[in-house]
C-alpha atoms as a PDB file:
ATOM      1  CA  UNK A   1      12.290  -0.938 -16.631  1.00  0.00           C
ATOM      2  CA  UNK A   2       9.854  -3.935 -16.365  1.00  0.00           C
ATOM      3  CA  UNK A   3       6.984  -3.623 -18.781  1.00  0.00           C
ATOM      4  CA  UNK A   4       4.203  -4.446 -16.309  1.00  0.00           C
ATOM      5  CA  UNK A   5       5.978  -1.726 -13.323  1.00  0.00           C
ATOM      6  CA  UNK A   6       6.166   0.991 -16.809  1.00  0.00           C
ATOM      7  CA  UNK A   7       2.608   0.759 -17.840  1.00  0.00           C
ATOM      8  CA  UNK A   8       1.649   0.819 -13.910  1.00  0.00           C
ATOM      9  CA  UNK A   9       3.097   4.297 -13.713  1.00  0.00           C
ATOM     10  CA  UNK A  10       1.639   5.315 -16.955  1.00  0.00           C
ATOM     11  CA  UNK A  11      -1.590   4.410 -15.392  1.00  0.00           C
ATOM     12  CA  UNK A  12      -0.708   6.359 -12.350  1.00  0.00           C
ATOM     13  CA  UNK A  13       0.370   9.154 -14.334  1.00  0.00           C
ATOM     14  CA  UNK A  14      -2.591   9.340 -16.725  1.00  0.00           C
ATOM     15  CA  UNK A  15      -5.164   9.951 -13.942  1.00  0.00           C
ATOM     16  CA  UNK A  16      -3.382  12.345 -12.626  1.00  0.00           C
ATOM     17  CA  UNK A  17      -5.819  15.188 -12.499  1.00  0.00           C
ATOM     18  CA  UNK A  18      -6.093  18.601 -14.133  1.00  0.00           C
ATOM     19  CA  UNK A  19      -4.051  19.930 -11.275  1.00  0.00           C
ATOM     20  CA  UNK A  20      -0.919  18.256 -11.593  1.00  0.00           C
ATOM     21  CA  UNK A  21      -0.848  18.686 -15.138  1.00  0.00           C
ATOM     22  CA  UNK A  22      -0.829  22.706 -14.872  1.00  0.00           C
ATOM     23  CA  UNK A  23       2.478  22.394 -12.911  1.00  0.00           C
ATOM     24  CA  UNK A  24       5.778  23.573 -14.730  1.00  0.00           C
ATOM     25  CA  UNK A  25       7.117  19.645 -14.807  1.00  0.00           C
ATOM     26  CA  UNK A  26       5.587  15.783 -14.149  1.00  0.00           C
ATOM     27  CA  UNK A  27       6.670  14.924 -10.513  1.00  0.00           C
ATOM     28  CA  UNK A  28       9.811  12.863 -10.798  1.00  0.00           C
ATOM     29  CA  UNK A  29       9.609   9.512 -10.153  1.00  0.00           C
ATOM     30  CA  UNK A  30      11.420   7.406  -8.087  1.00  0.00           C
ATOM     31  CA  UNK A  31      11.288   3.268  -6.934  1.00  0.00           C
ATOM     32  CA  UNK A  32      12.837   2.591  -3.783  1.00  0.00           C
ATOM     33  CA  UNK A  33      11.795   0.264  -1.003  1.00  0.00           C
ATOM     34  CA  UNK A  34      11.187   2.284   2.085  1.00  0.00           C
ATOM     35  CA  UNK A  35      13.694   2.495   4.410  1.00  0.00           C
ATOM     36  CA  UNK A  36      11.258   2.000   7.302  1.00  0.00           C
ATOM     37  CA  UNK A  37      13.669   2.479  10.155  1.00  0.00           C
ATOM     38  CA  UNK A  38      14.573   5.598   8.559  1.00  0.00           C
ATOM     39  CA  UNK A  39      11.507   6.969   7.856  1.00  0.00           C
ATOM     40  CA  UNK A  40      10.473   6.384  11.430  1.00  0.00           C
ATOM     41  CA  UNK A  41      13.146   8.716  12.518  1.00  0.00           C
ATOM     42  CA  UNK A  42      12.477  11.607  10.443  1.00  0.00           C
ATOM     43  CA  UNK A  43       8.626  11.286  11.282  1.00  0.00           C
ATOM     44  CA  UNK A  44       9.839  11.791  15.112  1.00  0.00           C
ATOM     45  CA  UNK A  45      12.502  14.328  14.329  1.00  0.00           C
ATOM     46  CA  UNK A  46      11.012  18.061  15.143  1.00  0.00           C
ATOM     47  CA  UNK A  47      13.581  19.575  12.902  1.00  0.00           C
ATOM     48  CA  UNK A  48      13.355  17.178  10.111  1.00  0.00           C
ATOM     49  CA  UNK A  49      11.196  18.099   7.129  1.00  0.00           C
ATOM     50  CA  UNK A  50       9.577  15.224   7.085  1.00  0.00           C
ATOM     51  CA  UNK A  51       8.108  15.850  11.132  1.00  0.00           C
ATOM     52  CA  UNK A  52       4.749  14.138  11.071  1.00  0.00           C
ATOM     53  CA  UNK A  53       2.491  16.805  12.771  1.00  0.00           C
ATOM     54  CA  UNK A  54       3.847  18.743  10.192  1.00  0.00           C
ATOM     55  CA  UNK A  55       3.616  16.996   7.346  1.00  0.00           C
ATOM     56  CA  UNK A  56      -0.575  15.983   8.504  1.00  0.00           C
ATOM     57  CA  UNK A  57      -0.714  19.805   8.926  1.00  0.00           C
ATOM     58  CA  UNK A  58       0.062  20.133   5.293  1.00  0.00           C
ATOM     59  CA  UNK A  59      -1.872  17.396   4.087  1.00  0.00           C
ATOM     60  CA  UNK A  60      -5.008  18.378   5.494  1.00  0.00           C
ATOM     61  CA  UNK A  61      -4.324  22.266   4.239  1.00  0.00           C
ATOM     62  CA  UNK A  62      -4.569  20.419   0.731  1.00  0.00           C
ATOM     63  CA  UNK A  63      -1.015  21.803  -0.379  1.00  0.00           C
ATOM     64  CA  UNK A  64      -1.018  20.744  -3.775  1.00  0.00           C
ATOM     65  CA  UNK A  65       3.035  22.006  -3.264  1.00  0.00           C
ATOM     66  CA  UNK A  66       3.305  18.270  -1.320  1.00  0.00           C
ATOM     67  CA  UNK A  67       5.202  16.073  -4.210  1.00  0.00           C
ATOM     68  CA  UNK A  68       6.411  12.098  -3.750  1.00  0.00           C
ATOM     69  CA  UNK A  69       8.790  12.466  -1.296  1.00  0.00           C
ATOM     70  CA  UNK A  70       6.868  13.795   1.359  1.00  0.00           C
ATOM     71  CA  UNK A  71       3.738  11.627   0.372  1.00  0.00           C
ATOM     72  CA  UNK A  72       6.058   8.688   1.216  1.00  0.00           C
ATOM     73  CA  UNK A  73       6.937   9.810   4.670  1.00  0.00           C
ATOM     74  CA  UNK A  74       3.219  10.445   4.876  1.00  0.00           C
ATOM     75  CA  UNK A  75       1.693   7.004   4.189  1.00  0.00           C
ATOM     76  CA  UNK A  76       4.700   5.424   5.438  1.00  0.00           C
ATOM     77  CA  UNK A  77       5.396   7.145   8.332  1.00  0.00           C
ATOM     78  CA  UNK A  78       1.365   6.611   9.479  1.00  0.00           C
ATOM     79  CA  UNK A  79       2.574   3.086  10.561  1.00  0.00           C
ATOM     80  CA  UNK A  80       4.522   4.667  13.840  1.00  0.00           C
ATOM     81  CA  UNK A  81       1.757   7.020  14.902  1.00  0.00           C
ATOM     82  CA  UNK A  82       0.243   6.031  17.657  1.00  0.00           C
ATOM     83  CA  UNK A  83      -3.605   5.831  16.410  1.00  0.00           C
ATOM     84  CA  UNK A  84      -2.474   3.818  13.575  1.00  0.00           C
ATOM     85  CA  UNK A  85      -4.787   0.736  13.129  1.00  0.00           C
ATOM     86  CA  UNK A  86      -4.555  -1.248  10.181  1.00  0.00           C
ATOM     87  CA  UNK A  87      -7.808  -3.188  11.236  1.00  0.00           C
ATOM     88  CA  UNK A  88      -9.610  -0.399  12.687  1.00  0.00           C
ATOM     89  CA  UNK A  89     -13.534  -1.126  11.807  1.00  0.00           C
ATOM     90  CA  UNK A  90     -14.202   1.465   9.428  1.00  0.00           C
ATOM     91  CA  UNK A  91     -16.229   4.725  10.637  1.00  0.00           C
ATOM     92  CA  UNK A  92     -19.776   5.783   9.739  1.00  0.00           C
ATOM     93  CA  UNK A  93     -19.821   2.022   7.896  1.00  0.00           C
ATOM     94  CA  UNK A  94     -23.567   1.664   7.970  1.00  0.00           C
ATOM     95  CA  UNK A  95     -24.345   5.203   6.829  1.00  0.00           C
ATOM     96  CA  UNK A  96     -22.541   4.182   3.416  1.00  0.00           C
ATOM     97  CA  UNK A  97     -22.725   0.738   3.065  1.00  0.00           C
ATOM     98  CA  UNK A  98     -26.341   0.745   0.972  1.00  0.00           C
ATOM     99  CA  UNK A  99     -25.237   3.910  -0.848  1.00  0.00           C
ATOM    100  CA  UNK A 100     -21.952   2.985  -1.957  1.00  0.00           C
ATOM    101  CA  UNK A 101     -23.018  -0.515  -3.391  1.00  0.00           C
ATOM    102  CA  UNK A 102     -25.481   2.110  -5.709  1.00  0.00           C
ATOM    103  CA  UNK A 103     -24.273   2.490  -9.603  1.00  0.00           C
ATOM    104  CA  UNK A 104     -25.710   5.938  -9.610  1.00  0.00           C
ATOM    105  CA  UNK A 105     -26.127   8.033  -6.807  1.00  0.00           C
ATOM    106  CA  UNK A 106     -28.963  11.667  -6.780  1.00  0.00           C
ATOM    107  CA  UNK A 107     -27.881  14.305  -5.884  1.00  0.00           C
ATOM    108  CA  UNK A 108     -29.653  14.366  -2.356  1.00  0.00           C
ATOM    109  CA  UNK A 109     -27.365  11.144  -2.138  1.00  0.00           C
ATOM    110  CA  UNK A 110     -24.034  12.602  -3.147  1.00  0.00           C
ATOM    111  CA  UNK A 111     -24.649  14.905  -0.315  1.00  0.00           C
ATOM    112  CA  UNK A 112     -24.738  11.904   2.307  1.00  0.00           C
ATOM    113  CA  UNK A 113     -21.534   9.911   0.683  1.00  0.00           C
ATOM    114  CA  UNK A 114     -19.767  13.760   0.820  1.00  0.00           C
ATOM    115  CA  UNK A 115     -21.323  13.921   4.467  1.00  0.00           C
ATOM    116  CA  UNK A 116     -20.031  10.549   5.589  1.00  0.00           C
ATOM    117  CA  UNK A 117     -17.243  10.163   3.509  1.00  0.00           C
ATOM    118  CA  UNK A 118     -15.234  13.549   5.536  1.00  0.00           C
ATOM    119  CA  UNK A 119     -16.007  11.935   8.570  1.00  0.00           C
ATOM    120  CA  UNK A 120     -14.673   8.631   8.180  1.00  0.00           C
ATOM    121  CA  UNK A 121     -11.530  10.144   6.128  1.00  0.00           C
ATOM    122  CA  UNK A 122     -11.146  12.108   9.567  1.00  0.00           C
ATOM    123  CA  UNK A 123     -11.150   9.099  11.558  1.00  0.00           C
ATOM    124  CA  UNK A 124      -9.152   7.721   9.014  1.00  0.00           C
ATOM    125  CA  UNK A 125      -6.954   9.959   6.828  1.00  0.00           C
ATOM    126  CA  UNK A 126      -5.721   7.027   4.712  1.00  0.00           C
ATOM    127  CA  UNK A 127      -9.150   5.363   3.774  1.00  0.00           C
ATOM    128  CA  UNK A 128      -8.561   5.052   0.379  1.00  0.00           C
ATOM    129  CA  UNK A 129     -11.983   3.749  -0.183  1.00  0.00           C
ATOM    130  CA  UNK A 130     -14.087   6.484   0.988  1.00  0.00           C
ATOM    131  CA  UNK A 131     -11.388   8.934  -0.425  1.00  0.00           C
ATOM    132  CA  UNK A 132     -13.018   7.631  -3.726  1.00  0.00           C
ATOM    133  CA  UNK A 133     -16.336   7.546  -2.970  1.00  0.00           C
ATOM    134  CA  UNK A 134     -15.896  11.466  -1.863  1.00  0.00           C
ATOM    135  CA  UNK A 135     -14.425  12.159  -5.205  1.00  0.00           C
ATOM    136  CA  UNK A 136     -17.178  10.636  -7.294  1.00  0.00           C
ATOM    137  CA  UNK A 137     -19.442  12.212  -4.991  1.00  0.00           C
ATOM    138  CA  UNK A 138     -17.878  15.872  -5.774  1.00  0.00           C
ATOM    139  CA  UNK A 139     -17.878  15.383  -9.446  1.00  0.00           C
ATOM    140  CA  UNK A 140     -21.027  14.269  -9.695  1.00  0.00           C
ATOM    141  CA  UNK A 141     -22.432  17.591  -7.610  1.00  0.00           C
ATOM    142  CA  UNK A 142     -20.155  19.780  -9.871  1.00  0.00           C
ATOM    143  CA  UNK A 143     -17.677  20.670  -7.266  1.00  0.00           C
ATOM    144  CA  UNK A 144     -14.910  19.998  -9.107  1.00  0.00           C
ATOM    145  CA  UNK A 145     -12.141  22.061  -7.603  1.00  0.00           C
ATOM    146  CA  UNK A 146     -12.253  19.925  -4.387  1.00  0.00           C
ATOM    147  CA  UNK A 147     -12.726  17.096  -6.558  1.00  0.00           C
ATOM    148  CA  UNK A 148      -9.451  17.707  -7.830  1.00  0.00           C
ATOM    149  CA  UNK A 149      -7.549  18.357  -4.574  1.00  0.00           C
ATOM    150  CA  UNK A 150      -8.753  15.220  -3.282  1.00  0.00           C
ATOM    151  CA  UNK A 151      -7.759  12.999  -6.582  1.00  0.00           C
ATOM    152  CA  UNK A 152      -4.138  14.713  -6.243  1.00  0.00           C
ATOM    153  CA  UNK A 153      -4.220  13.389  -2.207  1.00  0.00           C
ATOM    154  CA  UNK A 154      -5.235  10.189  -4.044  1.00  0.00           C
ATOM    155  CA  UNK A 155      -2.797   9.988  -6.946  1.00  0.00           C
ATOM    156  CA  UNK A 156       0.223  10.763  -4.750  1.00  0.00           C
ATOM    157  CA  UNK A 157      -0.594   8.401  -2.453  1.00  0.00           C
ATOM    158  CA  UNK A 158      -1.105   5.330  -4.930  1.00  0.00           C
ATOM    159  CA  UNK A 159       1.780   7.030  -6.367  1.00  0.00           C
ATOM    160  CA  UNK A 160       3.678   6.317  -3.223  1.00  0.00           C
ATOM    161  CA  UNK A 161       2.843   2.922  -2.838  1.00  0.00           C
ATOM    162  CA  UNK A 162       4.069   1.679  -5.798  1.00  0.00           C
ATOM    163  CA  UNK A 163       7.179   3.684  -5.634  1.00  0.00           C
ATOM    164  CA  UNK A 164       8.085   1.371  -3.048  1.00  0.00           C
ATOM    165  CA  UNK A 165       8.529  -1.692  -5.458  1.00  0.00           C
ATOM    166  CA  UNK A 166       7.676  -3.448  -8.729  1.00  0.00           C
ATOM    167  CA  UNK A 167       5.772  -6.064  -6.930  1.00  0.00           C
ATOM    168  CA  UNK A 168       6.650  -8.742  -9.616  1.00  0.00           C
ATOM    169  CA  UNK A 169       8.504 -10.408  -6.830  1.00  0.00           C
ATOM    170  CA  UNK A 170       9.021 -11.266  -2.662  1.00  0.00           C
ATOM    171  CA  UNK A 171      11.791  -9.080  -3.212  1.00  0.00           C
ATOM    172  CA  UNK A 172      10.418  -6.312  -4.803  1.00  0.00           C
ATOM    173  CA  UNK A 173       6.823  -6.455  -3.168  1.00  0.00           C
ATOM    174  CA  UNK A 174       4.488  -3.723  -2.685  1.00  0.00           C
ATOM    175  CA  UNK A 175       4.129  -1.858   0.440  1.00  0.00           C
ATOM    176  CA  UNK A 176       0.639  -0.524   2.002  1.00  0.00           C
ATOM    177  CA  UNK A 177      -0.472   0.493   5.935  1.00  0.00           C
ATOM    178  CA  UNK A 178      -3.365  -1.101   5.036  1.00  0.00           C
ATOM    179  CA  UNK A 179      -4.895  -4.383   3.509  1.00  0.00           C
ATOM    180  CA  UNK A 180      -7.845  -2.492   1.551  1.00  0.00           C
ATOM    181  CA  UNK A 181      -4.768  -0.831  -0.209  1.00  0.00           C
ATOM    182  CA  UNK A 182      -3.764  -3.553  -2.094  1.00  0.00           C
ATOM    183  CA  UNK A 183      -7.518  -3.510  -4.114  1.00  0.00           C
ATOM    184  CA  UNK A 184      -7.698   0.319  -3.808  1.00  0.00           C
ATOM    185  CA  UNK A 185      -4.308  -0.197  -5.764  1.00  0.00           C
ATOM    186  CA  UNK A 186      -5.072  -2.557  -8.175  1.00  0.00           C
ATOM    187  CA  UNK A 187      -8.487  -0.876  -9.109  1.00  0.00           C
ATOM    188  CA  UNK A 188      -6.836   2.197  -9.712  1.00  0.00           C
ATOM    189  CA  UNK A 189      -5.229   0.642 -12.685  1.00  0.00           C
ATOM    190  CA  UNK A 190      -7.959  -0.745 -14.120  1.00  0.00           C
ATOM    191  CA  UNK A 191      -7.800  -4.487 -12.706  1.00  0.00           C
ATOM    192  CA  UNK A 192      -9.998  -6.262 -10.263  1.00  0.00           C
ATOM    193  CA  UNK A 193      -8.625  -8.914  -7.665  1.00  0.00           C
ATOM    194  CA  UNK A 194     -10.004 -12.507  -8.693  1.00  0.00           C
ATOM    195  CA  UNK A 195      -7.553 -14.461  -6.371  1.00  0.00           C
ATOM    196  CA  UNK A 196      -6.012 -13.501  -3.302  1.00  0.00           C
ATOM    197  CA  UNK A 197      -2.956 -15.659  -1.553  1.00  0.00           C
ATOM    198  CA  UNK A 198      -1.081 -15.475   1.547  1.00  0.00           C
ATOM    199  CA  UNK A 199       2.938 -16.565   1.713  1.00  0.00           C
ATOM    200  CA  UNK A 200       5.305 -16.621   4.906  1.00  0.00           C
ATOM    201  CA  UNK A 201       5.873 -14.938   6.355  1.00  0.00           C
ATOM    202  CA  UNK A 202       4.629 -11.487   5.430  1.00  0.00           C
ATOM    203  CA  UNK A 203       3.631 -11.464   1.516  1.00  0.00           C
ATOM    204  CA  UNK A 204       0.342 -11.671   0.264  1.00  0.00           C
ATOM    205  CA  UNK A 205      -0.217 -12.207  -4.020  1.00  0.00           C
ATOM    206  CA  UNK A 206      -2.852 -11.211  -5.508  1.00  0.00           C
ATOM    207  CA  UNK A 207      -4.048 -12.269  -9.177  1.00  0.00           C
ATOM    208  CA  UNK A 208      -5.489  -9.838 -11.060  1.00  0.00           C
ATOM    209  CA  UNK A 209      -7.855  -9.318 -14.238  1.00  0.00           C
ATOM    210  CA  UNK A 210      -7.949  -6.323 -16.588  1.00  0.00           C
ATOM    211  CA  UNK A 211     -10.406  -4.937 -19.155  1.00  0.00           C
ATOM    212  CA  UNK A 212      -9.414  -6.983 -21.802  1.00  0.00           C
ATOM    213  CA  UNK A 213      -9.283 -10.204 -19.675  1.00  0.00           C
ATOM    214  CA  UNK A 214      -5.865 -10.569 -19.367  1.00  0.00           C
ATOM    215  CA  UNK A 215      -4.057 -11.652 -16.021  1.00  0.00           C
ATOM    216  CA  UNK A 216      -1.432 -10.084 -13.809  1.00  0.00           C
ATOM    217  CA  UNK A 217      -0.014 -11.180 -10.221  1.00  0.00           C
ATOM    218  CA  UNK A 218       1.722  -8.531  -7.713  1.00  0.00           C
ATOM    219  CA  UNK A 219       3.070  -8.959  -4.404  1.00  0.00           C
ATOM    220  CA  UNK A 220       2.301  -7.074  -1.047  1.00  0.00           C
ATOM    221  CA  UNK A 221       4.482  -6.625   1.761  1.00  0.00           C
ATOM    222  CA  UNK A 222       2.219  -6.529   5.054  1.00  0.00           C
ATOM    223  CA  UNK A 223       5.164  -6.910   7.305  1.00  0.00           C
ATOM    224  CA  UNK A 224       4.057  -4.172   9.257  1.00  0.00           C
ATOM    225  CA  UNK A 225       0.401  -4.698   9.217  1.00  0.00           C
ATOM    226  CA  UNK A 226       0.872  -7.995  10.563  1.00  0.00           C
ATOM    227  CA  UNK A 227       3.660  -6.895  13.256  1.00  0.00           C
ATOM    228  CA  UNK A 228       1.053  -4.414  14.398  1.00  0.00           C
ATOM    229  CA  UNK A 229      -2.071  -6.784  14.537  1.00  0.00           C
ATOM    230  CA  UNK A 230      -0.337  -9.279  16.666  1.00  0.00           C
ATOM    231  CA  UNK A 231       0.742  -6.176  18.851  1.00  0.00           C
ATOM    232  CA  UNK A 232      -3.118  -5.377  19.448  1.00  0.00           C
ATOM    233  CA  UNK A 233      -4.207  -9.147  19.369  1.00  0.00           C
ATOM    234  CA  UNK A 234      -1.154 -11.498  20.786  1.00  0.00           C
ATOM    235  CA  UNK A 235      -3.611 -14.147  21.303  1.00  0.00           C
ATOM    236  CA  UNK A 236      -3.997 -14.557  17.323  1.00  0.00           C
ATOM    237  CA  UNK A 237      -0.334 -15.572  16.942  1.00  0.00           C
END
């Protein structure tokens, strides 16, 4: 296994909360690029596992019992719902905008970034963004039970994006729903974006810096998001 794709996952792995760790055995882990026609079929399939009402029902009862495969067919199979947006201007924005750019937040605070944060995540299930801002939010009021529940949501759903490539290469790119992913992503593991390039027709490379200075790149596969913007906006093409 690539050494950049290994120490990914044992990033992944090793902020895995608390409640992951208590389980009998590590989730297995498997890289595969999603089979996108397939997936859209057993989203759409009442009697498949994998139904999407179902699956959101799940999801939202925070079933910690919810491993990879599912969360795959979850973030994947958002893209052929019919709300799905990947541009969508993000909910309760100016409520959080001041407070999130904040190192430290009081407590009176943490209550409006909880407050706001649920709202936007049910506008938006899959804003990873606010997902972490909740989380901090918890922690820092103590309420670390639901803190937990929502870093496993978190963790399985980073966990699902890069089981869908290496994304050392075109080939083996990285797939997200949405472009905020990509940083959500790379932040997770420690690195911040410092460069950010689009190729044709549907990859986008980002360079990235970690804590010690060094440089990585990893490619994105926004096939989707793209298909799905021109849908909306055909007068962008």
């Amino acid at each position: 296994m690539n050494r950049i794709l290994l120490n990914t996952i044992i990033a992944l792995f090793a902020a895995l909360p608390l409640i992951c760790a208590a389980q009998s055995k590590q989730p297995e882990f498997k890289r595969e690029i999603p089979d996108l026609e397939a997936i859209q079929k057993a989203v759409n399939d009442r009697h498949s596992p994998y139904y999407y009402p179902r699956l959101m029902e799940e999801y939202h009862h925070n079933d910690t019992l919810m491993k990879l495969d599912k969360f795959r067919h979850l973030y994947f199979g958002y893209m052929f719902q019919e709300d799905y947006n990947p541009y969508r201007p993000k909910a309760y924005q100016d409520n959080l905008v001041e407070l999130t750019s904040k190192r430290e937040w009081t407590r009176q605070e943490c209550d409006s970034v909880i407050k706001y944060s649920e709202m936007s995540l049910e506008d938006n299930p899959f804003d990873l963004r606010r997902m972490v801002n909740l989380i901090s939010a918890l922690r820092t009021k103590g309420k670390n039970n639901l803190a937990k529940i929502w870093q496993y949501k978190l963790d399985y759903i980073l966990m699902a994006i890069v089981s869908s490539g290496t994304g050392l290469d075109e080939e083996n790119a990285w797939y997200v729903i949405e472009p905020e992913h990509e940083y959500v992503l790379l932040n997770a593991m420690g690195q911040i974006a410092v460069k950010h390039v689009f190729y044709e027709p549907y990859y986008e490379f980002i360079t990235a810096r970690g804590p010690q200075g060094e440089t990585s790149g990893y490619y994105f596969n926004i096939q989707t998001i793209l298909d799905e913007y021109y849908r909306k906006y055909p007068e962008e093409q």
